[in-house]
Each structure stands twice: as C-alpha cells, then as structure tokens.
N, C-alpha and C. Protein backbone atom coordinates (compact mmCIF):
# COMPACT_ATOMS: atom_id res chain seq x y z
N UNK A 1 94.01 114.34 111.62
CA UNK A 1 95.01 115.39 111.52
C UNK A 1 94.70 116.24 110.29
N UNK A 2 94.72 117.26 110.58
CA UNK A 2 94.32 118.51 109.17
C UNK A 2 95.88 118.27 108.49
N UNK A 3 95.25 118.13 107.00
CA UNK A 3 96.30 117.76 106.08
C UNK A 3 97.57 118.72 105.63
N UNK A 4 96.70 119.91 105.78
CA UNK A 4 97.84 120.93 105.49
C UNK A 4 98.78 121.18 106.58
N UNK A 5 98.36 120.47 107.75
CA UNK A 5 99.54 120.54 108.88
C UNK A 5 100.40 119.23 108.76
N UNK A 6 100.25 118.34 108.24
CA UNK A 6 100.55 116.82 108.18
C UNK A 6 101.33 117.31 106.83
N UNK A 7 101.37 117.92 105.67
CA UNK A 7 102.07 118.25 104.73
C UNK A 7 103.02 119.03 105.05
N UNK A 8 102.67 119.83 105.72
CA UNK A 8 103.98 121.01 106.63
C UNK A 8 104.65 120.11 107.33
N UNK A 9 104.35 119.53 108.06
CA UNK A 9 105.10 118.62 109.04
C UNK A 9 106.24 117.60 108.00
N UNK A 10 105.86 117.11 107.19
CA UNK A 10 106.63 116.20 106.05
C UNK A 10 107.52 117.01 105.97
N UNK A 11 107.10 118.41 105.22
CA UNK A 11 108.23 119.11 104.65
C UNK A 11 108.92 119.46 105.71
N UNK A 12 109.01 119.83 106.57
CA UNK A 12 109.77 119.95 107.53
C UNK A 12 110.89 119.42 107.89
N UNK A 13 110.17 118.07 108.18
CA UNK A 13 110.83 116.36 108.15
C UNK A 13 111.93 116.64 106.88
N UNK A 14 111.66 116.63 105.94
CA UNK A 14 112.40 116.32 104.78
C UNK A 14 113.59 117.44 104.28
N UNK A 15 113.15 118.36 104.37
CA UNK A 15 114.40 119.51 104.87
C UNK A 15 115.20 119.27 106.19
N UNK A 16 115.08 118.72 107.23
CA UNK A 16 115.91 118.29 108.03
C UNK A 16 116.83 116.99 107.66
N UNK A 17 116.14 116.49 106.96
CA UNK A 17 116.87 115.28 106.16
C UNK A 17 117.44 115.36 105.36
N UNK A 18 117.20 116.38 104.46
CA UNK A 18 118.17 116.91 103.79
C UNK A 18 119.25 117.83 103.89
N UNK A 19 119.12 118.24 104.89
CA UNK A 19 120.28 119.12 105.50
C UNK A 19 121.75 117.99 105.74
N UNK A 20 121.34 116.71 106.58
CA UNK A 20 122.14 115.72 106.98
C UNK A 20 122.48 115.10 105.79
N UNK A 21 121.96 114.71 104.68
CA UNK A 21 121.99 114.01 103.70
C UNK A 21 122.72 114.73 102.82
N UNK A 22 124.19 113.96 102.40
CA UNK A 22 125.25 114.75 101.58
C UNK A 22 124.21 114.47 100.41
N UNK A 23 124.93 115.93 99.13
CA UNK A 23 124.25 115.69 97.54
C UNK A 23 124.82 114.04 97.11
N UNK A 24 123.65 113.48 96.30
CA UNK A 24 124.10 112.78 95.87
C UNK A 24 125.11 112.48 94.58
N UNK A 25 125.98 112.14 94.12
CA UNK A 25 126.45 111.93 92.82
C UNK A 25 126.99 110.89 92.16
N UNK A 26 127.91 110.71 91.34
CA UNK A 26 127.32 109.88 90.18
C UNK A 26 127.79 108.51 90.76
N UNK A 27 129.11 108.66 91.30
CA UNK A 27 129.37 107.11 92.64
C UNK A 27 128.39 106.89 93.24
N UNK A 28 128.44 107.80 94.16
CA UNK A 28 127.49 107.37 95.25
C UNK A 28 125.60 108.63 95.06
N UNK A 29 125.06 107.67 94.50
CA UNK A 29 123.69 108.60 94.19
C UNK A 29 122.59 108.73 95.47
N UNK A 30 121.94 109.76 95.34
CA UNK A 30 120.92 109.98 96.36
C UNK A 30 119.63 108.38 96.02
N UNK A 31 119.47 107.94 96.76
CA UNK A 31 118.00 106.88 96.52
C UNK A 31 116.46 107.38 97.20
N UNK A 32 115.74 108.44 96.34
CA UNK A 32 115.02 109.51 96.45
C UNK A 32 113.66 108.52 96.70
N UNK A 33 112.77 108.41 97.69
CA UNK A 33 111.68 107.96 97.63
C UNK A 33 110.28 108.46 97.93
N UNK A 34 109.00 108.70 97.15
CA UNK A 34 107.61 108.94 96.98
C UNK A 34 107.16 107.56 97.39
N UNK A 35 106.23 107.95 98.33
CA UNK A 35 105.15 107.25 98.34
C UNK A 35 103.91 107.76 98.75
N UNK A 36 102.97 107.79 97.56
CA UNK A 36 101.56 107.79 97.96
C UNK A 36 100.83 107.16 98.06
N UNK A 37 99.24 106.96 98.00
CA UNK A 37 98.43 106.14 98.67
C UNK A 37 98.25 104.61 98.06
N UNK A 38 98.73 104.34 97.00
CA UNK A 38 98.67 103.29 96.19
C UNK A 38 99.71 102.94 96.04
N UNK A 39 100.87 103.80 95.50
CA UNK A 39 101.95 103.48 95.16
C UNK A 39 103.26 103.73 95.39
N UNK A 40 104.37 103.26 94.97
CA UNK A 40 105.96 104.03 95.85
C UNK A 40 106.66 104.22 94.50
N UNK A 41 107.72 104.89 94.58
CA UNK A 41 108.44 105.34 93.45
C UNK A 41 109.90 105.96 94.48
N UNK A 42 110.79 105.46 93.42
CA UNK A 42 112.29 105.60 94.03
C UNK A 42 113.08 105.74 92.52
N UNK A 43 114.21 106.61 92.68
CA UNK A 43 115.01 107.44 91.63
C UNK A 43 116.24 107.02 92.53
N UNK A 44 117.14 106.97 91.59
CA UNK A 44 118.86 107.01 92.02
C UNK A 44 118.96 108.75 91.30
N UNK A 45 119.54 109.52 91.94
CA UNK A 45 119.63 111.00 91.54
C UNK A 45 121.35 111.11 91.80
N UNK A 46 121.69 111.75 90.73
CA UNK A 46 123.13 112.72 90.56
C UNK A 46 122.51 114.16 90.57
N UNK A 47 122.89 114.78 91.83
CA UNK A 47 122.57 115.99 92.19
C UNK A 47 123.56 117.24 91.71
N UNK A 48 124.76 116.41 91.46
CA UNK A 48 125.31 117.63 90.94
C UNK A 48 125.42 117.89 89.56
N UNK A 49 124.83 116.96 88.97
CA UNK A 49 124.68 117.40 87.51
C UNK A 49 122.82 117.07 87.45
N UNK A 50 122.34 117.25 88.03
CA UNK A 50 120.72 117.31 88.24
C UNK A 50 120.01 116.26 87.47
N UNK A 51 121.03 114.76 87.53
CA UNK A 51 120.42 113.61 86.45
C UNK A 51 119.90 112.26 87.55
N UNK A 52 119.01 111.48 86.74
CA UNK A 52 118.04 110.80 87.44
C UNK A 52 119.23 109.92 86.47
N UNK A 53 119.93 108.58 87.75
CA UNK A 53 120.53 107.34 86.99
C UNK A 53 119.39 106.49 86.64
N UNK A 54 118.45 106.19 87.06
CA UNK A 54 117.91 104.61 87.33
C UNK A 54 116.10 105.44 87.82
N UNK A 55 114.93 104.81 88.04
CA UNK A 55 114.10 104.92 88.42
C UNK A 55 113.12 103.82 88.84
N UNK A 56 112.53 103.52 89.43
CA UNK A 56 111.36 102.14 89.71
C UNK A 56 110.46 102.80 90.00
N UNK A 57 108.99 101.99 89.92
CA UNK A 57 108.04 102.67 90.86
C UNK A 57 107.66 100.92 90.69
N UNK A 58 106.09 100.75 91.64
CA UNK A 58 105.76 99.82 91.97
C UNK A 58 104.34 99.69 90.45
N UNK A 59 104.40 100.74 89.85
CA UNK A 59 103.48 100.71 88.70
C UNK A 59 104.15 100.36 87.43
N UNK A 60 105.50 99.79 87.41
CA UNK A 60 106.03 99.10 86.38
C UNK A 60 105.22 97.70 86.44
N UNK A 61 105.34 97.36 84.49
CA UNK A 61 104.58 96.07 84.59
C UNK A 61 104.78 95.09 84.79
N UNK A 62 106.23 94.45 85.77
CA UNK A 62 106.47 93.43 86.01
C UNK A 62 106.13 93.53 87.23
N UNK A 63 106.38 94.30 88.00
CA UNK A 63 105.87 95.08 89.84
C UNK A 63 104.21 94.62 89.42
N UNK A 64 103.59 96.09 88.90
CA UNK A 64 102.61 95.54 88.75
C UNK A 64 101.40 94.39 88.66
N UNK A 65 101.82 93.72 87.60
CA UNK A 65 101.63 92.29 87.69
C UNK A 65 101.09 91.42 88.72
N UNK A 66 102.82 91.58 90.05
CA UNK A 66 102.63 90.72 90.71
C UNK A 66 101.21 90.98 92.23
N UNK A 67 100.77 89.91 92.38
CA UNK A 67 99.80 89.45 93.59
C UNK A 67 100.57 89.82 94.64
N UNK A 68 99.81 90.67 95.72
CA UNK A 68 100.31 91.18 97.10
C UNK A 68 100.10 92.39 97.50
N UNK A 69 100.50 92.63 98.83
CA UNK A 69 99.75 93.97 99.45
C UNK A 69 101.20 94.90 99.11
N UNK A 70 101.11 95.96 99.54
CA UNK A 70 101.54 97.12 99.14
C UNK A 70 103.09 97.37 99.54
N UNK A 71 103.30 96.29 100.79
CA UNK A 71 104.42 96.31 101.43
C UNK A 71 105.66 95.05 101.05
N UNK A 72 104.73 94.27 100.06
CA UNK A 72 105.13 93.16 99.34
C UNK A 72 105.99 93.75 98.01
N UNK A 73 104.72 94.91 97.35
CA UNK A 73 105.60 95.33 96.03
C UNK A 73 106.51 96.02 96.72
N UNK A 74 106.49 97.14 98.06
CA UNK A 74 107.81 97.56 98.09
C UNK A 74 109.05 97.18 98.01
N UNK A 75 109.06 95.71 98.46
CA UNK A 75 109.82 95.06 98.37
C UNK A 75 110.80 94.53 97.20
N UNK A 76 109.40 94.65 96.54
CA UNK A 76 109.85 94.19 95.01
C UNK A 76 110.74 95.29 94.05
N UNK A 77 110.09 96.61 94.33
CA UNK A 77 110.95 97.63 93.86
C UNK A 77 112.17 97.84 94.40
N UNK A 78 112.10 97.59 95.95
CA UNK A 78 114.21 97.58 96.20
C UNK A 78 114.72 96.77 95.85
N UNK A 79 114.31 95.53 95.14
CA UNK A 79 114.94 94.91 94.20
C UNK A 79 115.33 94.94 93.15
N UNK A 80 114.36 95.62 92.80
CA UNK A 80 114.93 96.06 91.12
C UNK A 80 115.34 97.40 91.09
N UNK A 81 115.70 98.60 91.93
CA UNK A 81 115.90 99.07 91.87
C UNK A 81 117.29 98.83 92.23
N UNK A 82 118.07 98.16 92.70
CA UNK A 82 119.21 97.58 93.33
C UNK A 82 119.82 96.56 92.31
N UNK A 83 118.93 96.31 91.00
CA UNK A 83 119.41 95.47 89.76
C UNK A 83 119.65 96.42 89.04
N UNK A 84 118.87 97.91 89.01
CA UNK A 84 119.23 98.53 87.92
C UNK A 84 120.31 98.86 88.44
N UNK A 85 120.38 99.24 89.70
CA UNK A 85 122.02 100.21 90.27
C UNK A 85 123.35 99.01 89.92
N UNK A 86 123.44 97.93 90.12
CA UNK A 86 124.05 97.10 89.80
C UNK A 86 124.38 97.11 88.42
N UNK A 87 123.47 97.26 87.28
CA UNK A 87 123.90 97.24 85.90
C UNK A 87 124.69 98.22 85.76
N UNK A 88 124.40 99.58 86.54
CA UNK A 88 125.05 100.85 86.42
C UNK A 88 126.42 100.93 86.73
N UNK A 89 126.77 99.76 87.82
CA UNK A 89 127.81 99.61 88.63
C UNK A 89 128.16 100.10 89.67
N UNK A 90 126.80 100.41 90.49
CA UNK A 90 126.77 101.25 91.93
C UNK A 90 126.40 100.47 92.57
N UNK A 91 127.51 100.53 93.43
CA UNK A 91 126.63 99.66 95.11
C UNK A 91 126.35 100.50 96.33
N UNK A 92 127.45 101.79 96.52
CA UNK A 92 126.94 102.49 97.46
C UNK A 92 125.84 103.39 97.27
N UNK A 93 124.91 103.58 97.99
CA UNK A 93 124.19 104.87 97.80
C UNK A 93 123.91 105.81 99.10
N UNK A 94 122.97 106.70 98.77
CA UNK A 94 122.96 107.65 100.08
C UNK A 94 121.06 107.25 100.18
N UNK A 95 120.71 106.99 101.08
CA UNK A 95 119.04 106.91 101.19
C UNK A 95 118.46 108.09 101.87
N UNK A 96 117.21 108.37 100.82
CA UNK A 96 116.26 110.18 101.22
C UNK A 96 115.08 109.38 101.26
N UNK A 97 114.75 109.23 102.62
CA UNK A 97 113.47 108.69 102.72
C UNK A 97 112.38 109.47 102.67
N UNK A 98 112.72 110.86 102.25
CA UNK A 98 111.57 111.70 101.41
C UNK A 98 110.64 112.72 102.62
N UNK A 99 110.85 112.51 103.78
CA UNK A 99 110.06 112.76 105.15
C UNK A 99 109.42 111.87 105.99
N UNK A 100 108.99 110.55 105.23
CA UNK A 100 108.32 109.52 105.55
C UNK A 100 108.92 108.60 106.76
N UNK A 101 108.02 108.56 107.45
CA UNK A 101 108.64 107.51 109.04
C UNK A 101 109.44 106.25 108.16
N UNK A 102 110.70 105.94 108.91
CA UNK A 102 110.70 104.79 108.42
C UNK A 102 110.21 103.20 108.91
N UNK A 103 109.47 103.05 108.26
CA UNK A 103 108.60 101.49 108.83
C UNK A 103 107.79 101.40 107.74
N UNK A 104 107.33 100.18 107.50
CA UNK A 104 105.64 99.89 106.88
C UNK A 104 106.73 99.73 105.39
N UNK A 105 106.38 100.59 104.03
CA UNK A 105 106.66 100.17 103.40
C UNK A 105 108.30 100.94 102.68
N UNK A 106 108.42 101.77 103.27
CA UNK A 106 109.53 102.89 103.43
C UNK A 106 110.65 101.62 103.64
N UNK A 107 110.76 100.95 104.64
CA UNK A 107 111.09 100.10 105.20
C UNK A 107 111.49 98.84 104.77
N UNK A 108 110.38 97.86 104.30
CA UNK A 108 110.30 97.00 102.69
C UNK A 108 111.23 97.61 102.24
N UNK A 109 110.97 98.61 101.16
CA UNK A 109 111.57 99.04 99.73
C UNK A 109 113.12 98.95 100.45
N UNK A 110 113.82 99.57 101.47
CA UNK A 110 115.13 99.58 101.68
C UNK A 110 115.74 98.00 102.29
N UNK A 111 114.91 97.18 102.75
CA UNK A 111 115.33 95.91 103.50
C UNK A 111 115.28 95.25 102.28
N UNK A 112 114.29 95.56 101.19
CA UNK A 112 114.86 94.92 99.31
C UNK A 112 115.87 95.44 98.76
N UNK A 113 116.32 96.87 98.79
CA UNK A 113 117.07 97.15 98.15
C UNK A 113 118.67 96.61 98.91
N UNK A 114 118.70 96.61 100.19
CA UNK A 114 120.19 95.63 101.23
C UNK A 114 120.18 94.50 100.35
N UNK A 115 119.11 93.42 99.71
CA UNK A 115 119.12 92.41 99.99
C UNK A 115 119.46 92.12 98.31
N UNK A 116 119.35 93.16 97.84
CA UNK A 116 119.90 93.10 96.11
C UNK A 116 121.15 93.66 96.01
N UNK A 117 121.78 94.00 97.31
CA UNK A 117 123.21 93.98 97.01
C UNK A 117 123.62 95.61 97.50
N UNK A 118 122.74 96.53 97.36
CA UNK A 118 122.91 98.40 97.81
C UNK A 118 123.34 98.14 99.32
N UNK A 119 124.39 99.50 99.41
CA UNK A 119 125.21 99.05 101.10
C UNK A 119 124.63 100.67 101.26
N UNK A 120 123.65 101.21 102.37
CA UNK A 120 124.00 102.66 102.62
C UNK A 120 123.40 102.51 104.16
C-alpha cells in the first residue's frame, strides 16, 4: 500500500473518531494513543484546558526493561497507565484509539488498562 494513501486513510479514520469522541476533561479525560513501529505511547488529555494528566509509553524504564513481544508491553502500559489514572483519582475515561484498527496491540494496551481498574 503507498504510504501516503495509508496516512490519509488514518487521518481520515481519526477525524471520524473524533467527531464521535466527546472532548476530553479533567473527570473524565481523553486516553490518546500512538503507536509506531517499535513502540506505543498513551496520554490521559484535558482538552479543555489543553493539559496532558498522566502519560506512559512502552519506552519507560520499567516497561522497557521487561522481556516480551510488543503486544506484551502493551499490556504493560494499560497498566500503568490505569495506576497513574488511579493516583489521579480517575476511573472513567473516554478512549482515542488514534485511527488505528482495534486489535493486535491497540487492543492489549486497552484490555490492560480494563484490568487496572479504567471503565470506558
């Protein structure tokens, strides 16, 4: 697939998702997710005051660290990303799966983040 059509196509994707997807704020925050070829990264976002609560990626050094394939650390980051929201005192959130199909590791990261306690 030519990439610059596969990038159009995302964005596409992701503006339609965002259309459905209320702003997030400071109760209930957007759970914003990147993933590229190595790695995933997820933000709790307050959209109406344009602030990032919380952040993970899978290149933190306790993530890091650990032994496993790619769909393993996702896992690991909806966990801790679901510890930091917890310290914060958020359990609901709103999930922006960014354009990305959900399956594979899109998928992981949110079946970790249910399982650390986030209801969306």
């Amino acid at each position: 697939m030519n990439p610059k059509v596969k990038s159009q196509r995302r964005r596409n994707i992701r503006h339609r998702i965002r259309r459905r997807i209320k702003e997030g704020t400071a109760q209930k925050p957007r759970l914003s997710v990147f993933r590229s070829n190595k790695d995933i990264y997820v933000q709790l976002i307050d959209d109406r005051n344009g602030q990032t609560l919380a952040a993970v990626s899978s290149r933190d050094k306790d993530i890091a660290a650990q032994k496993g394939t790619k769909i393993e650390k996702s896992k690991l980051v909806g966990t801790a990303i679901a510890r930091k929201a917890s310290e914060l005192g958020l359990k609901d959130i709103t999930f922006d799966r960014g354009g990305y199909l959900y399956h594979g590791r899109v998928k992981a990261l949110a079946d970790g983040a249910r399982e650390g306690g986030l209801q969306f």
